[in-house]
N, C-alpha and C. Protein backbone atom coordinates (compact mmCIF):
# COMPACT_ATOMS: atom_id res chain seq x y z
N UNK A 1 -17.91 -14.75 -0.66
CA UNK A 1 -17.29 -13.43 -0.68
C UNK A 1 -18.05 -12.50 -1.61
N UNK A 2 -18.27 -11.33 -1.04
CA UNK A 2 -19.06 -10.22 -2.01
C UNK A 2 -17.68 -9.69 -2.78
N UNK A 3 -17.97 -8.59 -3.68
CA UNK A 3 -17.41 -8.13 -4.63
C UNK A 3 -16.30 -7.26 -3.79
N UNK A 4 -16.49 -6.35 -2.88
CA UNK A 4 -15.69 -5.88 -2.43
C UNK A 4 -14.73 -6.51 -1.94
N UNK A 5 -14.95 -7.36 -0.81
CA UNK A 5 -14.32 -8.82 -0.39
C UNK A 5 -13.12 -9.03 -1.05
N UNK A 6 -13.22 -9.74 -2.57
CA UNK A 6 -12.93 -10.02 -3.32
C UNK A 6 -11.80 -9.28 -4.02
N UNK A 7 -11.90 -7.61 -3.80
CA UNK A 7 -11.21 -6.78 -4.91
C UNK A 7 -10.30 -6.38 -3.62
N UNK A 8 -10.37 -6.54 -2.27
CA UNK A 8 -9.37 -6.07 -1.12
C UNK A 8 -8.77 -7.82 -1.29
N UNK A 9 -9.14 -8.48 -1.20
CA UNK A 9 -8.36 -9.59 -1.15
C UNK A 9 -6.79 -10.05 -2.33
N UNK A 10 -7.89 -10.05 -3.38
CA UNK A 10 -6.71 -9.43 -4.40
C UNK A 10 -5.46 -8.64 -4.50
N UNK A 11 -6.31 -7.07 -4.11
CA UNK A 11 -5.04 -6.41 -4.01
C UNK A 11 -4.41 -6.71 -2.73
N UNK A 12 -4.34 -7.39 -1.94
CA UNK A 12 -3.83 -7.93 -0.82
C UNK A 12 -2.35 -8.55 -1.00
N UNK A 13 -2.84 -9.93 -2.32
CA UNK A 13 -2.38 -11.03 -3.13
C UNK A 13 -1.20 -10.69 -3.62
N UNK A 14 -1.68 -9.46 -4.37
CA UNK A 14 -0.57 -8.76 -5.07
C UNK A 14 0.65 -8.08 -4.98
N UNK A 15 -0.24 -7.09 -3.72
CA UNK A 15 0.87 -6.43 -3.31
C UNK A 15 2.18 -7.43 -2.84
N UNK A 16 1.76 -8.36 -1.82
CA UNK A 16 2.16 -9.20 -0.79
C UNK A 16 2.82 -10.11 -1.65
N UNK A 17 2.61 -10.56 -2.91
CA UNK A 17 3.43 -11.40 -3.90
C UNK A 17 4.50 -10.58 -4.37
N UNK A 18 4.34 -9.35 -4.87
CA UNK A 18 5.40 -8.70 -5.81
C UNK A 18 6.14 -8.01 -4.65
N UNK A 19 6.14 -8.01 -3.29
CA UNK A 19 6.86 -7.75 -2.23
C UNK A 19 7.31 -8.42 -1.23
N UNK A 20 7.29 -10.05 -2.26
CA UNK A 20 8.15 -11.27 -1.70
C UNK A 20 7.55 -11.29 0.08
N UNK A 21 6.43 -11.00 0.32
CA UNK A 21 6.00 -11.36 1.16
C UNK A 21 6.68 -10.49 2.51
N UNK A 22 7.37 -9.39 2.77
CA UNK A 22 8.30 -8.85 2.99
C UNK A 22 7.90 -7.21 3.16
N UNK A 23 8.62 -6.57 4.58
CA UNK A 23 8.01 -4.96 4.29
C UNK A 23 9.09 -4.58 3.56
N UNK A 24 8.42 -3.38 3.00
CA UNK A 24 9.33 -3.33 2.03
C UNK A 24 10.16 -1.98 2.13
N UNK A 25 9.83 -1.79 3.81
CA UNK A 25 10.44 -0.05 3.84
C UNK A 25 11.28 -0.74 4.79
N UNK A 26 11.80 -1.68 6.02
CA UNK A 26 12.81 -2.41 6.88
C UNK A 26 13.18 -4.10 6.17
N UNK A 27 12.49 -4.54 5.97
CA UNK A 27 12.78 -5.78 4.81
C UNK A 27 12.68 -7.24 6.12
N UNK A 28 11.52 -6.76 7.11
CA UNK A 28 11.15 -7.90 8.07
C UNK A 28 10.28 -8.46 7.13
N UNK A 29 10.54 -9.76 7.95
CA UNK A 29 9.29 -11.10 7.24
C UNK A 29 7.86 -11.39 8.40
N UNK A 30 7.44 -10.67 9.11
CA UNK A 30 6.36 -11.08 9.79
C UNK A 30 5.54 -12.13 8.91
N UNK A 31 4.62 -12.55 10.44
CA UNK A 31 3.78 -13.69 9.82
C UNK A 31 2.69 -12.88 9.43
N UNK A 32 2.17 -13.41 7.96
CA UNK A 32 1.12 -12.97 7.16
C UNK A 32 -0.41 -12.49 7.61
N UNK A 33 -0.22 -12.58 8.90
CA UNK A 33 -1.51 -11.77 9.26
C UNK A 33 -1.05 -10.37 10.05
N UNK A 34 -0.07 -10.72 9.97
CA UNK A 34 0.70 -8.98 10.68
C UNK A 34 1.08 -8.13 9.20
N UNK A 35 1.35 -8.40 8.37
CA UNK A 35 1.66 -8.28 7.45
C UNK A 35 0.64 -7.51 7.32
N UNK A 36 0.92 -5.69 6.12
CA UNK A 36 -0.32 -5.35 6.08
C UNK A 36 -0.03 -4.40 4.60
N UNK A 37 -0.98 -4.03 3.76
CA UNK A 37 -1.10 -3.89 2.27
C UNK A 37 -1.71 -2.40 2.55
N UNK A 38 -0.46 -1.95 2.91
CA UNK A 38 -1.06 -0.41 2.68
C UNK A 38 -1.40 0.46 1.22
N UNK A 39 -2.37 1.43 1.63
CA UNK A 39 -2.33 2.23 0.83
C UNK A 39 -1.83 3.56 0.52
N UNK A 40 -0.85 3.62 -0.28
CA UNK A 40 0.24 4.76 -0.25
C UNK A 40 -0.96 5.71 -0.52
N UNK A 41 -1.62 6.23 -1.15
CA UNK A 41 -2.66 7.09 -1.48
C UNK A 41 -3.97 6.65 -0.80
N UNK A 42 -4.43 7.61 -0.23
CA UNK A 42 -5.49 7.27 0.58
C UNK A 42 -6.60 6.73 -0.19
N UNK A 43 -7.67 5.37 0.09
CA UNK A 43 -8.45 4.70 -0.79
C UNK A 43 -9.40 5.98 -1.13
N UNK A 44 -9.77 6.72 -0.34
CA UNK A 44 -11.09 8.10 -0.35
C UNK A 44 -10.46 8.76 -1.76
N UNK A 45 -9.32 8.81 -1.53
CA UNK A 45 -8.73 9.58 -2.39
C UNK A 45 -8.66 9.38 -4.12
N UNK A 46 -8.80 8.07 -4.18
CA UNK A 46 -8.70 7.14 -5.27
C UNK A 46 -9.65 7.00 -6.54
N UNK A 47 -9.62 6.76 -7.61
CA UNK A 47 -10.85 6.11 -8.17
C UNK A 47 -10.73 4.75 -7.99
N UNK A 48 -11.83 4.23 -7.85
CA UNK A 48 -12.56 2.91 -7.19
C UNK A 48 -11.65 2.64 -5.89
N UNK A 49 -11.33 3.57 -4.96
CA UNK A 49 -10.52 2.77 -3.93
C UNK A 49 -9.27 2.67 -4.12
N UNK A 50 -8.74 2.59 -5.01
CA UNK A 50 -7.06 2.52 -5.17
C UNK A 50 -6.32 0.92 -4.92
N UNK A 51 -7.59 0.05 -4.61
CA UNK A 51 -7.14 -1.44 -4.33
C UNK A 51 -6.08 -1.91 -5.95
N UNK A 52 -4.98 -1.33 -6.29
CA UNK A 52 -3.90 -1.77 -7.22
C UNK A 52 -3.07 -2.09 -6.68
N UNK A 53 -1.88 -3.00 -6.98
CA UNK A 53 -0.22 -3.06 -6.49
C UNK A 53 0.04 -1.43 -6.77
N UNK A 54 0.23 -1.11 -7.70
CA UNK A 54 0.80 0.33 -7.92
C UNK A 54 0.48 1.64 -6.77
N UNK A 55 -0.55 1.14 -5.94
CA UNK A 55 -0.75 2.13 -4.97
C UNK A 55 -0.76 1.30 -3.71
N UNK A 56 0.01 0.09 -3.68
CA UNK A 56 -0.04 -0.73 -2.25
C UNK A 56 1.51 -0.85 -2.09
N UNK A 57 1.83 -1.54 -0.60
CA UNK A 57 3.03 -1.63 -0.32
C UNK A 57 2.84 -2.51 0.97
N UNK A 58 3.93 -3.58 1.00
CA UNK A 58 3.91 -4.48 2.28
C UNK A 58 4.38 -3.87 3.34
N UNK A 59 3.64 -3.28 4.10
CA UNK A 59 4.46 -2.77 5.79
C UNK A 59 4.38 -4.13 7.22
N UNK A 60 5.50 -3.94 7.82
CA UNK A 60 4.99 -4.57 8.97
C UNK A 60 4.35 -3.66 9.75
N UNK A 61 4.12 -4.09 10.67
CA UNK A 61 3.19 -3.11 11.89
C UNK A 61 4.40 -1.83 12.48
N UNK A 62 5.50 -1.87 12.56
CA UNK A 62 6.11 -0.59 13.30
C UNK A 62 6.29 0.46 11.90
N UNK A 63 6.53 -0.25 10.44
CA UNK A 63 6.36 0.69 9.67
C UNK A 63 5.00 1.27 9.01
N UNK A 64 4.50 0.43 9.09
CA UNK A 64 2.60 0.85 8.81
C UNK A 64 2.02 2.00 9.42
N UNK A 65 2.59 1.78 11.04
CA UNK A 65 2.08 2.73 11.81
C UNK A 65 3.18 4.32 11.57
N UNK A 66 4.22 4.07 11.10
CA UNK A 66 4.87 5.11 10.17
C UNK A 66 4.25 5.98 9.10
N UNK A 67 4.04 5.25 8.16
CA UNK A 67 3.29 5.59 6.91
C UNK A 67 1.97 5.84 7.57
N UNK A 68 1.39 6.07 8.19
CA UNK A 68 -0.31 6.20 8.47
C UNK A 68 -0.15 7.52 8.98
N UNK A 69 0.34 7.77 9.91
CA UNK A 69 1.95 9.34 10.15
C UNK A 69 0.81 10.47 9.41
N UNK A 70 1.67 10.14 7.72
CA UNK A 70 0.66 11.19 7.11
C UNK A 70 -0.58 11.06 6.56
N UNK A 71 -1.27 9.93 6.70
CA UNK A 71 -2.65 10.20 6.53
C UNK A 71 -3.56 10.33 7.85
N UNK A 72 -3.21 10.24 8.65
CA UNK A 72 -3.52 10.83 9.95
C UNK A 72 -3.16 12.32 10.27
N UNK A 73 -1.94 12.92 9.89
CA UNK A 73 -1.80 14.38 10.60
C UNK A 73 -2.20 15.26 8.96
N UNK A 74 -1.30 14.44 8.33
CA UNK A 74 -0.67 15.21 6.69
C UNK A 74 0.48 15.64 6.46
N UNK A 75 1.58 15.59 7.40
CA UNK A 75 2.33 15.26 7.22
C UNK A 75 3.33 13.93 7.75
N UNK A 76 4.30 13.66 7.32
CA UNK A 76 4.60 12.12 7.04
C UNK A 76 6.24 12.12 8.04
N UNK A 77 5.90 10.90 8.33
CA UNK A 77 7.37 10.43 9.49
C UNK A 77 8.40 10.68 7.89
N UNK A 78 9.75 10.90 8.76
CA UNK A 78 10.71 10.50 7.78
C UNK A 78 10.96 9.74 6.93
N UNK A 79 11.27 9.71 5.60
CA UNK A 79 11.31 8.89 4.56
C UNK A 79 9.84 8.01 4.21
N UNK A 80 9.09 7.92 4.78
CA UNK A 80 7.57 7.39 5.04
C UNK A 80 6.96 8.25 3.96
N UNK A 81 7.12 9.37 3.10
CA UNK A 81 6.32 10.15 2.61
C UNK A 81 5.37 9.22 1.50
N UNK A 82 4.41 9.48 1.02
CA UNK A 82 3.86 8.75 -0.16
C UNK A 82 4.63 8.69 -1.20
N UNK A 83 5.89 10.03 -1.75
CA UNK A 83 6.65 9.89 -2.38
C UNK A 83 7.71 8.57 -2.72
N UNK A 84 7.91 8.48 -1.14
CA UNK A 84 9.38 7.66 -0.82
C UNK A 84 8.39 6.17 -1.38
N UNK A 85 7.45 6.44 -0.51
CA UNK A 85 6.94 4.67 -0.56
C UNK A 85 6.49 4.56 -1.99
N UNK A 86 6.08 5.34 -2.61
CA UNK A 86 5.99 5.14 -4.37
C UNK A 86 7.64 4.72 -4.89
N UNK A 87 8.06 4.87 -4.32
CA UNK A 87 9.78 4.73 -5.23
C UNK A 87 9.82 3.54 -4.86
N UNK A 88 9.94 3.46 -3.47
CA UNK A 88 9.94 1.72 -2.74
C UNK A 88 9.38 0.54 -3.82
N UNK A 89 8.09 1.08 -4.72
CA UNK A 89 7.79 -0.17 -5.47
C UNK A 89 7.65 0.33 -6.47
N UNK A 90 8.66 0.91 -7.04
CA UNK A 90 8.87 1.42 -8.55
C UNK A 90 7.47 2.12 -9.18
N UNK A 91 6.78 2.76 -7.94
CA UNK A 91 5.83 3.14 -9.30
C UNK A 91 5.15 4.74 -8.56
N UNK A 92 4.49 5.60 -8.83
CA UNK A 92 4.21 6.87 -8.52
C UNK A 92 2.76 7.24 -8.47
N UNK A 93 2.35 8.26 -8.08
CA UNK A 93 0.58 8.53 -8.08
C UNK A 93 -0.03 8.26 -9.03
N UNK A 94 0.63 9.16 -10.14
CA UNK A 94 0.15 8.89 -11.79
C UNK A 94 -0.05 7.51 -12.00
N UNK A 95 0.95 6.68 -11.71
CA UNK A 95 0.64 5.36 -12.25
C UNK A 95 -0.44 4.79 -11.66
N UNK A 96 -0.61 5.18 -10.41
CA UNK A 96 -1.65 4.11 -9.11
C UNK A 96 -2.68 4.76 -9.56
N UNK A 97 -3.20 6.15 -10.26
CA UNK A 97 -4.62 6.51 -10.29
C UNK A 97 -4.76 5.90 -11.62
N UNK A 98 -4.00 5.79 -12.87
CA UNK A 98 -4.49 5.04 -14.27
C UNK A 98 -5.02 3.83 -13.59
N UNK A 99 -4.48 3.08 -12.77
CA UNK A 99 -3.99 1.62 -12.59
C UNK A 99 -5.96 1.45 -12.01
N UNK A 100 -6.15 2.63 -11.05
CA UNK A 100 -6.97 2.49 -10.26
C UNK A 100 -8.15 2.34 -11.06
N UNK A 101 -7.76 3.10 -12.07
CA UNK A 101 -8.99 3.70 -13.09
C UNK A 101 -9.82 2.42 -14.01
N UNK A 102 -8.71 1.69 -14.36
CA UNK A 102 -9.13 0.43 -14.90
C UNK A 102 -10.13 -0.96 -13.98
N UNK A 103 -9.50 -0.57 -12.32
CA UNK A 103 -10.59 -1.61 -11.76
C UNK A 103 -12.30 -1.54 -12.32
C-alpha cells in the first residue's frame, strides 16, 4: 500500500468504527463493502484531503447518494446538509479542518 492508500484506508477504519459500523443518517447495517465513508466537506476542499473521522460519516448507498445532493448541485437533499451530517457525529467544519490540518 502507498501512502495515500493507507491514509483513505484509515479514515475508512475510523469513521466505520466510531459509527458502529452503521449509517448513521437511517441507522441500516449494510454489508461493509456497501458501506461508504463519506466526506461531509468536500476532500478538494480540505487541507490534506479531509481523510479525519471529524469530517467522515457512515452512509449506506440510498443515503450517500443523498448527501452527494450537495456536492454535486450545491445545494443539499433535506436534512442531508453538511450542517445536519456534522451534528450526526458530534462534530462541525471547524473541527474537521483543525483535525485535517494535523494529518
Amino acid at each position: 500500500m502507498n501512502k495515500k492508500q493507507i491514509v483513505r484506508a484509515n479514515f475508512r477504519d475510523a469513521v466505520f468504527k466510531r459509527d458502529n459500523y452503521k449509517c448513521k443518517m437511517c441507522g441500516s447495517k449494510p454489508d461493509i463493502e456497501q458501506l461508504d465513508a463519506h466526506h461531509i466537506t468536500d476532500r478538494t476542499l480540505m487541507p490534506n484531503g479531509g481523510y479525519v473521522k471529524e469530517n467522515g460519516i457512515s452512509l449506506c448507498p440510498p443515503c450517500h447518494i443523498k448527501a452527494e445532493t450537495f456536492h454535486n448541485t450545491g445545494t443539499s437533499y433535506p436534512n442531508y446538509s453538511p450542517e445536519d451530517l456534522y451534528k450526526k457525529i458530534g462534530s462541525d467544519h471547524a473541527r474537521a479542518i483543525k483535525a485535517s490540518e494535523r494529518l
